[in-house]
C-alpha atoms as a PDB file:
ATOM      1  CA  UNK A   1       0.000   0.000   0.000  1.00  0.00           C
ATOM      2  CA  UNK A   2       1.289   3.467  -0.885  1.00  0.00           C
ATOM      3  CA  UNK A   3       2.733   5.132   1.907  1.00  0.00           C
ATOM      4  CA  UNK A   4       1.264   8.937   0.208  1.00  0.00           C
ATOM      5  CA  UNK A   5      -2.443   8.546   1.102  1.00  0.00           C
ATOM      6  CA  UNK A   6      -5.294   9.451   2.971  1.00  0.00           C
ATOM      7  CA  UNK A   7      -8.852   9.400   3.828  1.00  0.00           C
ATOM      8  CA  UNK A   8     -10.932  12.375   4.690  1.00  0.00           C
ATOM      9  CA  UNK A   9     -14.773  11.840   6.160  1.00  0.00           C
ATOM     10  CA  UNK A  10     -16.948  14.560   5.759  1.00  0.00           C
ATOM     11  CA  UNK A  11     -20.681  15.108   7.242  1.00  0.00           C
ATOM     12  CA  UNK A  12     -22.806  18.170   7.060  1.00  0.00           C
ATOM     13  CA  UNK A  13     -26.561  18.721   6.765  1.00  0.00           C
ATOM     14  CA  UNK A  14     -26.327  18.538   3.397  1.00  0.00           C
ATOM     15  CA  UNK A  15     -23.735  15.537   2.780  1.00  0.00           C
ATOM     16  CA  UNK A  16     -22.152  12.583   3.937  1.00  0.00           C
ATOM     17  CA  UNK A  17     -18.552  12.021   2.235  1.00  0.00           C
ATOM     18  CA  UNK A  18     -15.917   9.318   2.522  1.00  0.00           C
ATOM     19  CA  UNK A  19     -12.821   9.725   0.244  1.00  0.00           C
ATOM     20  CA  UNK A  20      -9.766   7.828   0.136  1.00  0.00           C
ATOM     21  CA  UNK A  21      -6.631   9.128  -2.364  1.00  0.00           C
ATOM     22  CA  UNK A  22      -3.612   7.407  -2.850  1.00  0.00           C
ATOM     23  CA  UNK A  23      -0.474   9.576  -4.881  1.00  0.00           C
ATOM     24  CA  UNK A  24       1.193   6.519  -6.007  1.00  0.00           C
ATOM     25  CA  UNK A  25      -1.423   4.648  -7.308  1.00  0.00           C
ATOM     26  CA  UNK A  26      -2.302   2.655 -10.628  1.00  0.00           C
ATOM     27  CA  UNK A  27      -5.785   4.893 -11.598  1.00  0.00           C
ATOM     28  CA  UNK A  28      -8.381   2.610  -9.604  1.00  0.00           C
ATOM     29  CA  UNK A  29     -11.597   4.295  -9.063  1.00  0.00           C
ATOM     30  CA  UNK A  30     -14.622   3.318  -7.016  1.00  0.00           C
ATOM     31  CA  UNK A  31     -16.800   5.991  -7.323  1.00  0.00           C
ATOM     32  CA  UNK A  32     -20.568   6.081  -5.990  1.00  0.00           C
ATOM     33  CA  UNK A  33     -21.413   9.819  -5.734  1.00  0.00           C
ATOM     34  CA  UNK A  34     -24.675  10.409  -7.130  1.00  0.00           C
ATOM     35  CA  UNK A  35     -23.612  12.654  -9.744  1.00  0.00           C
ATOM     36  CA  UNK A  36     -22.764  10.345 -13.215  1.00  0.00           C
ATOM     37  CA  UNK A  37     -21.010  13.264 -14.738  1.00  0.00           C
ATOM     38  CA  UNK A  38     -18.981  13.952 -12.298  1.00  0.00           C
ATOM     39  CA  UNK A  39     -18.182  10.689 -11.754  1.00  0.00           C
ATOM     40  CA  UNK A  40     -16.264  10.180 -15.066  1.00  0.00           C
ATOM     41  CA  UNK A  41     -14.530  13.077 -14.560  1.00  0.00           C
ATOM     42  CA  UNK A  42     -13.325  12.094 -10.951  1.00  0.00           C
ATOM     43  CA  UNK A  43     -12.145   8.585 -12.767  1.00  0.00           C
ATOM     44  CA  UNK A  44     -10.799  10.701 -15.639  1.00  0.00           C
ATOM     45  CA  UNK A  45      -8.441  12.671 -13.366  1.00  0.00           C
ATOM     46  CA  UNK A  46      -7.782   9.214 -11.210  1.00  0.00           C
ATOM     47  CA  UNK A  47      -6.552   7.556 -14.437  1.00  0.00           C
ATOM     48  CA  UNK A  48      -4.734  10.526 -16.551  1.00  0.00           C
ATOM     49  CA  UNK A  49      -2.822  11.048 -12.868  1.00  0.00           C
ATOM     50  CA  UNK A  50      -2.365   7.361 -11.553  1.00  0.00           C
ATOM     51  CA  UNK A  51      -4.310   8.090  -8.419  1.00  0.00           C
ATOM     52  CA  UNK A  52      -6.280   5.490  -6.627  1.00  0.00           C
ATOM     53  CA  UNK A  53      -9.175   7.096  -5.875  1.00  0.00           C
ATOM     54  CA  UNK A  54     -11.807   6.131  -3.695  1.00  0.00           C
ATOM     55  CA  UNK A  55     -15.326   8.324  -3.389  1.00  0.00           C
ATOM     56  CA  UNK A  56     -18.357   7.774  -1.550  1.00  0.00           C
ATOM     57  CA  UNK A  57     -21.521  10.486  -1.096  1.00  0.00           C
ATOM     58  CA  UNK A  58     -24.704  10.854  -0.173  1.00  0.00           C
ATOM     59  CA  UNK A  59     -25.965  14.455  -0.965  1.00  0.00           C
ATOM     60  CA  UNK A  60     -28.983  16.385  -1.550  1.00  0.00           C
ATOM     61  CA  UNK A  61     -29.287  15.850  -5.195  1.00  0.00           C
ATOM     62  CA  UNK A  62     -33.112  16.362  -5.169  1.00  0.00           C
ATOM     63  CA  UNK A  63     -31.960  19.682  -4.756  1.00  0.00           C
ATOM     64  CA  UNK A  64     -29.245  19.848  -7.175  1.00  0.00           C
ATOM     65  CA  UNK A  65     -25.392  18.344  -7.484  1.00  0.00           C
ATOM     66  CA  UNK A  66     -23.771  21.749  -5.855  1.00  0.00           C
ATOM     67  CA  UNK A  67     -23.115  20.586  -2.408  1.00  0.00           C
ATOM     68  CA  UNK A  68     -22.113  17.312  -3.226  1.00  0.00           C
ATOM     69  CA  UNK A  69     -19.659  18.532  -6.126  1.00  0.00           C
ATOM     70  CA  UNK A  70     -18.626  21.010  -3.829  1.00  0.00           C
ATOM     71  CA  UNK A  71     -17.993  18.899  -0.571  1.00  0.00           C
ATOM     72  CA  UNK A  72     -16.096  16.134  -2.700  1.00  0.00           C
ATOM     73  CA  UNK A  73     -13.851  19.022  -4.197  1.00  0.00           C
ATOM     74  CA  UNK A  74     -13.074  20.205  -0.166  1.00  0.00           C
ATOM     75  CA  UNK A  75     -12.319  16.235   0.633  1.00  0.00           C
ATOM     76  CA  UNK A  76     -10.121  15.876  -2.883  1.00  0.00           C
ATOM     77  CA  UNK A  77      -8.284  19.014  -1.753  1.00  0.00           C
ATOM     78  CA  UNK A  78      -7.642  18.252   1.952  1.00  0.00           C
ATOM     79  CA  UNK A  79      -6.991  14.117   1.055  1.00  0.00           C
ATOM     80  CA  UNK A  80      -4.208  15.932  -1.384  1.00  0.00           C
ATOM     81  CA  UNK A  81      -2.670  17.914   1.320  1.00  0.00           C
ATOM     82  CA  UNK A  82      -2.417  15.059   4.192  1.00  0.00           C
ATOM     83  CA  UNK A  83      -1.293  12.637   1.407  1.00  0.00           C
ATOM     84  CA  UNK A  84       1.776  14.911   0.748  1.00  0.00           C
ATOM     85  CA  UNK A  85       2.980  15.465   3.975  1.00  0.00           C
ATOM     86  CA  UNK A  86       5.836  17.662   4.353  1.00  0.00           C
ATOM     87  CA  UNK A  87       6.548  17.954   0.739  1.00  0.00           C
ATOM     88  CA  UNK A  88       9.939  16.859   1.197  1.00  0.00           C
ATOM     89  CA  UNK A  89      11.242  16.099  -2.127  1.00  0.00           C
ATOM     90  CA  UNK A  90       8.063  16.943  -4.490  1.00  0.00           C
ATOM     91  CA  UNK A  91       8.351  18.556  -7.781  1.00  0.00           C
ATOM     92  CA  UNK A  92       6.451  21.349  -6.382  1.00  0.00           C
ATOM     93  CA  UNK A  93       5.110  22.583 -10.038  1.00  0.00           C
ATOM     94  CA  UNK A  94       2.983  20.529 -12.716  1.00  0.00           C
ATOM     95  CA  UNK A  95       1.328  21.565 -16.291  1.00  0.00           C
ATOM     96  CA  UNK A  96      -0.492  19.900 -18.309  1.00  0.00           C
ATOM     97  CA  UNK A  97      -2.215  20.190 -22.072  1.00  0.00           C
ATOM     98  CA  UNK A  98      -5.045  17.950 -23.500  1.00  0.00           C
ATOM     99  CA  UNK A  99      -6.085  18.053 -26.585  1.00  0.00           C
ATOM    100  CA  UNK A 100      -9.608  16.575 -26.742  1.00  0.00           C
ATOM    101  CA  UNK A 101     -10.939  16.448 -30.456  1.00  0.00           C
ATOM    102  CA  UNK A 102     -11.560  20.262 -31.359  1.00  0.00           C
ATOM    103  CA  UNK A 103     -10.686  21.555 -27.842  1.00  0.00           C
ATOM    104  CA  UNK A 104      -7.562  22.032 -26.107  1.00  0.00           C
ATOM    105  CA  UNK A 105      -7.308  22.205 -22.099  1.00  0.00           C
ATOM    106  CA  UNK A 106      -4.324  23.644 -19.940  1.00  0.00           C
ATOM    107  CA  UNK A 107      -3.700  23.008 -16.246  1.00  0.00           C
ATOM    108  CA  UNK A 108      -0.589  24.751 -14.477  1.00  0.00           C
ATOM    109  CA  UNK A 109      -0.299  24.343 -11.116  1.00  0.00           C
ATOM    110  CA  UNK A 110       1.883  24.969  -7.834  1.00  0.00           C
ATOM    111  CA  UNK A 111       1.828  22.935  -4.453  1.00  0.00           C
ATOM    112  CA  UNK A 112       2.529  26.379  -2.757  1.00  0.00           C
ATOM    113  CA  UNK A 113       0.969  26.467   0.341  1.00  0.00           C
ATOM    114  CA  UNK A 114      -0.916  29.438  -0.994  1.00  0.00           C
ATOM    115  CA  UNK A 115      -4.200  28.573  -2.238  1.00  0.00           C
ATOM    116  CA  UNK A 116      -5.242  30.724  -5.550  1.00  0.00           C
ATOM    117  CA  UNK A 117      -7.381  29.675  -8.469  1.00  0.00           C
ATOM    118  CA  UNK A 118      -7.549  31.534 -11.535  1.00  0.00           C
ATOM    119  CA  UNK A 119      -9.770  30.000 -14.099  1.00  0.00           C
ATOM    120  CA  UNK A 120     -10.007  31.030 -17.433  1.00  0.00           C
ATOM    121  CA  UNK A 121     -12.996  28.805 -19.118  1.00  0.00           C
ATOM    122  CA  UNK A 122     -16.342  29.099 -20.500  1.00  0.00           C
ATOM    123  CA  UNK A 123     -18.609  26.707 -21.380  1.00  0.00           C
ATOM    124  CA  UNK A 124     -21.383  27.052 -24.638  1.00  0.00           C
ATOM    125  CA  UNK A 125     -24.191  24.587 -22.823  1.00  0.00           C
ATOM    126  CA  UNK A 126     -25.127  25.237 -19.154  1.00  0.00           C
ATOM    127  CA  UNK A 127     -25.434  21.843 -18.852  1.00  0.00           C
ATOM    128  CA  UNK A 128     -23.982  18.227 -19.963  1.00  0.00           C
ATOM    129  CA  UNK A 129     -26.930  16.039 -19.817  1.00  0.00           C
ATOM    130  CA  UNK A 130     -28.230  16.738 -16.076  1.00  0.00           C
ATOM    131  CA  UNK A 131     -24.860  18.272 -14.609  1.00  0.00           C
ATOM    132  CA  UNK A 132     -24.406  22.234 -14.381  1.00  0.00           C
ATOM    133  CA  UNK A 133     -21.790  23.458 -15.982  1.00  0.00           C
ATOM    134  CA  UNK A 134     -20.914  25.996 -13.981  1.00  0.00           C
ATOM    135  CA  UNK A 135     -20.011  23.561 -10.795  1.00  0.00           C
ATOM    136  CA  UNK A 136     -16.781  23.216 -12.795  1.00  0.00           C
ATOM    137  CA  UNK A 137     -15.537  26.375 -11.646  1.00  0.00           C
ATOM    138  CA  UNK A 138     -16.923  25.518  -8.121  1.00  0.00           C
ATOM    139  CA  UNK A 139     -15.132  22.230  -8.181  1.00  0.00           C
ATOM    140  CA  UNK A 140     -11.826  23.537  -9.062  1.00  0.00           C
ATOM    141  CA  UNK A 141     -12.220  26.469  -6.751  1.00  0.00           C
ATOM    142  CA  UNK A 142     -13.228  24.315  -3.374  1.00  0.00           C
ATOM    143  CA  UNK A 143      -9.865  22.027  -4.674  1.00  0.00           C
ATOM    144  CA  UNK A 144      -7.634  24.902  -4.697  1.00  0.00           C
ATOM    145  CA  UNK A 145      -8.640  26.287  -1.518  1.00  0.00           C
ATOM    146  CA  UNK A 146      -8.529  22.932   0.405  1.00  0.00           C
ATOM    147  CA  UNK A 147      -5.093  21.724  -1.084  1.00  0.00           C
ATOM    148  CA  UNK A 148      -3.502  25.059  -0.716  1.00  0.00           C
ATOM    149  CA  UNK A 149      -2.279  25.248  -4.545  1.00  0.00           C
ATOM    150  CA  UNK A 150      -2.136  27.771  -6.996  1.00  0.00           C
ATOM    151  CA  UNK A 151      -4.557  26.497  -9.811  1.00  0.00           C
ATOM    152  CA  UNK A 152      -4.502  27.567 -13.371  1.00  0.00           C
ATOM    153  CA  UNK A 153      -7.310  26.282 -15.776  1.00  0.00           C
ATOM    154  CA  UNK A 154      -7.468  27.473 -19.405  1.00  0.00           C
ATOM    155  CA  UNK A 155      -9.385  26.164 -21.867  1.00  0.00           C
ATOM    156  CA  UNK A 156      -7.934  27.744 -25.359  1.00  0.00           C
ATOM    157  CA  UNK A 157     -10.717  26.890 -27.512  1.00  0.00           C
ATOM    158  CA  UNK A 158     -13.426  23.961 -27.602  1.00  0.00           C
ATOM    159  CA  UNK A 159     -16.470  23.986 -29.511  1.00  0.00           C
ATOM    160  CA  UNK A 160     -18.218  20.742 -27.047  1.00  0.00           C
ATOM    161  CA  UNK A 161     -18.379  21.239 -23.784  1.00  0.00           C
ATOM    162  CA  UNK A 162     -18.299  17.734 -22.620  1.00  0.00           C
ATOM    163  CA  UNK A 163     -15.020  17.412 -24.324  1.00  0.00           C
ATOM    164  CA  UNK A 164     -14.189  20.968 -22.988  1.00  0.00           C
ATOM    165  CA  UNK A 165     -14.667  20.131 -19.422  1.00  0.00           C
ATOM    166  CA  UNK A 166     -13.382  16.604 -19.639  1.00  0.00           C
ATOM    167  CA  UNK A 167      -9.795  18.166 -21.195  1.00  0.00           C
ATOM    168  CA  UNK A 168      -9.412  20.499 -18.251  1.00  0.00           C
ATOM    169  CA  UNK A 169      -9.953  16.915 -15.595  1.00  0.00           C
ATOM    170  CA  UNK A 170      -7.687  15.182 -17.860  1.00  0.00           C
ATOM    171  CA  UNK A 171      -4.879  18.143 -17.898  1.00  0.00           C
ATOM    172  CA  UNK A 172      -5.977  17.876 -13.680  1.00  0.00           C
ATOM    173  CA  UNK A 173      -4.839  14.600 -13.096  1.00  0.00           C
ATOM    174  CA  UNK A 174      -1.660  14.972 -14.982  1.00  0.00           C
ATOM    175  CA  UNK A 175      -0.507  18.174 -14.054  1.00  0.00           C
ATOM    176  CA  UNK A 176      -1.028  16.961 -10.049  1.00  0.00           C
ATOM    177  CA  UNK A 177       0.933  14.008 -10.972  1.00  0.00           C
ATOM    178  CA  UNK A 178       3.722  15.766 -12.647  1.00  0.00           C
ATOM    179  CA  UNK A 179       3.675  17.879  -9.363  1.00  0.00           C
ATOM    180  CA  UNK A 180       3.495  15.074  -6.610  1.00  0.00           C
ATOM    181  CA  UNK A 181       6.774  13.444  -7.781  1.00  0.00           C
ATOM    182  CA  UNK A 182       9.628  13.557  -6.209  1.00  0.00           C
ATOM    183  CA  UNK A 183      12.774  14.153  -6.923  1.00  0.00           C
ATOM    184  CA  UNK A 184      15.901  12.419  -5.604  1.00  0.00           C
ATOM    185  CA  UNK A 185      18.240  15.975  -6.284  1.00  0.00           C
ATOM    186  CA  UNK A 186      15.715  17.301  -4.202  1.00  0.00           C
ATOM    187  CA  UNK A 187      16.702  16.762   0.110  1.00  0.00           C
ATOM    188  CA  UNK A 188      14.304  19.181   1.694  1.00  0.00           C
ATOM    189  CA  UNK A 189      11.147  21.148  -0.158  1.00  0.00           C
ATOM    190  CA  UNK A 190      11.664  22.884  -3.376  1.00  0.00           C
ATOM    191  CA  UNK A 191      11.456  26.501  -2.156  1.00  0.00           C
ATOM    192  CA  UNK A 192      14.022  29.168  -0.778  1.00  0.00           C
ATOM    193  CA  UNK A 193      11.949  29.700   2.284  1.00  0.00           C
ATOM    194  CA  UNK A 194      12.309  26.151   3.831  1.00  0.00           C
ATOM    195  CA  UNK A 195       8.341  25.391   3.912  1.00  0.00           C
ATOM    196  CA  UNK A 196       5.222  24.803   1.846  1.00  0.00           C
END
């Protein structure tokens, strides 16, 4: 079993969540969320970024998918930040571009400590069969904020927005992997101030 992972359990009034993430996985998903579109995108990520990724929720869907989207995003981003530890030894910095058919995605990131999304995508359906379009944005935001990284999401062009949104998960996954490895020249954490 992979020493980088974690489980987070999360329970409000309006969900009950129970992730697992492992860095240095294979891609195995079990996901049972609720939300079908969201679901392929969580294995997307899970598979582009060799994660094993384990997600479990029980929302209030009859309402809509925005808590449940939302509260999996918080328990991706804090299962990311207990699964790296100190950071001794990480990359620190991961990019990725995926070119999905007519559209092309870009994710840059940074394992900073200092938690900053800026998201540069928009969508020409509000909606991919039943899932809203703009939770995208919320689920990139919440994942930012809870694993403390500086998040860049561009989407250069697309004229489908299920391939739009499925090249910027894609790009996610990779661009966390590139940034989770480590780096035997690296002894401590890859920054000048001693922390991240």
């Amino acid at each position: 079993m992979s020493k980088r992972t974690s489980e987070i359990q999360r329970e409000t009034g309006e969900t009950r969540i129970r992730l697992r993430l492992g860095l240095d996985g294979s891609g195995k998903t079990e996901l049972k969320t609720g939300v079908p579109f969201l679901e392929h995108m969580l294995d997307l990520f899970a598979k582009h970024g060799l994660f094993d990724l384990t997600v479990e929720a029980d929302g209030d869907n009859e309402i809509d998918d925005h808590h449940t989207v939302e509260d999996i995003a918080i328990c991706l981003g804090r299962a990311t930040r207990e699964a790296l530890g100190d950071k001794k030894g990480i990359r620190r910095y991961g990019q990725a571009w995926i070119p999905m058919d007519e559209t092309l995605g870009q994710v840059v990131l940074d394992l900073s400590d200092r938690p900053h999304l800026e998201f540069r995508a928009e969508f020409p359906a509000p909606r991919v069969g039943n899932f809203d379009t703009e939770l995208v944005h919320e689920f990139f935001w919440k994942l930012a904020l809870e694993a403390r990284m500086n998040l860049h999401v561009i989407l250069h062009y697309g004229r489908n927005t299920h391939h739009m949104v499925e090249s910027l998960f894609k790009a996610l996954g990779r661009a966390l992997d590139e940034a989770v490895q480590t780096d035997p020249r690296v002894q401590s954490v890859p920054s000048s101030k001693g922390v991240l």
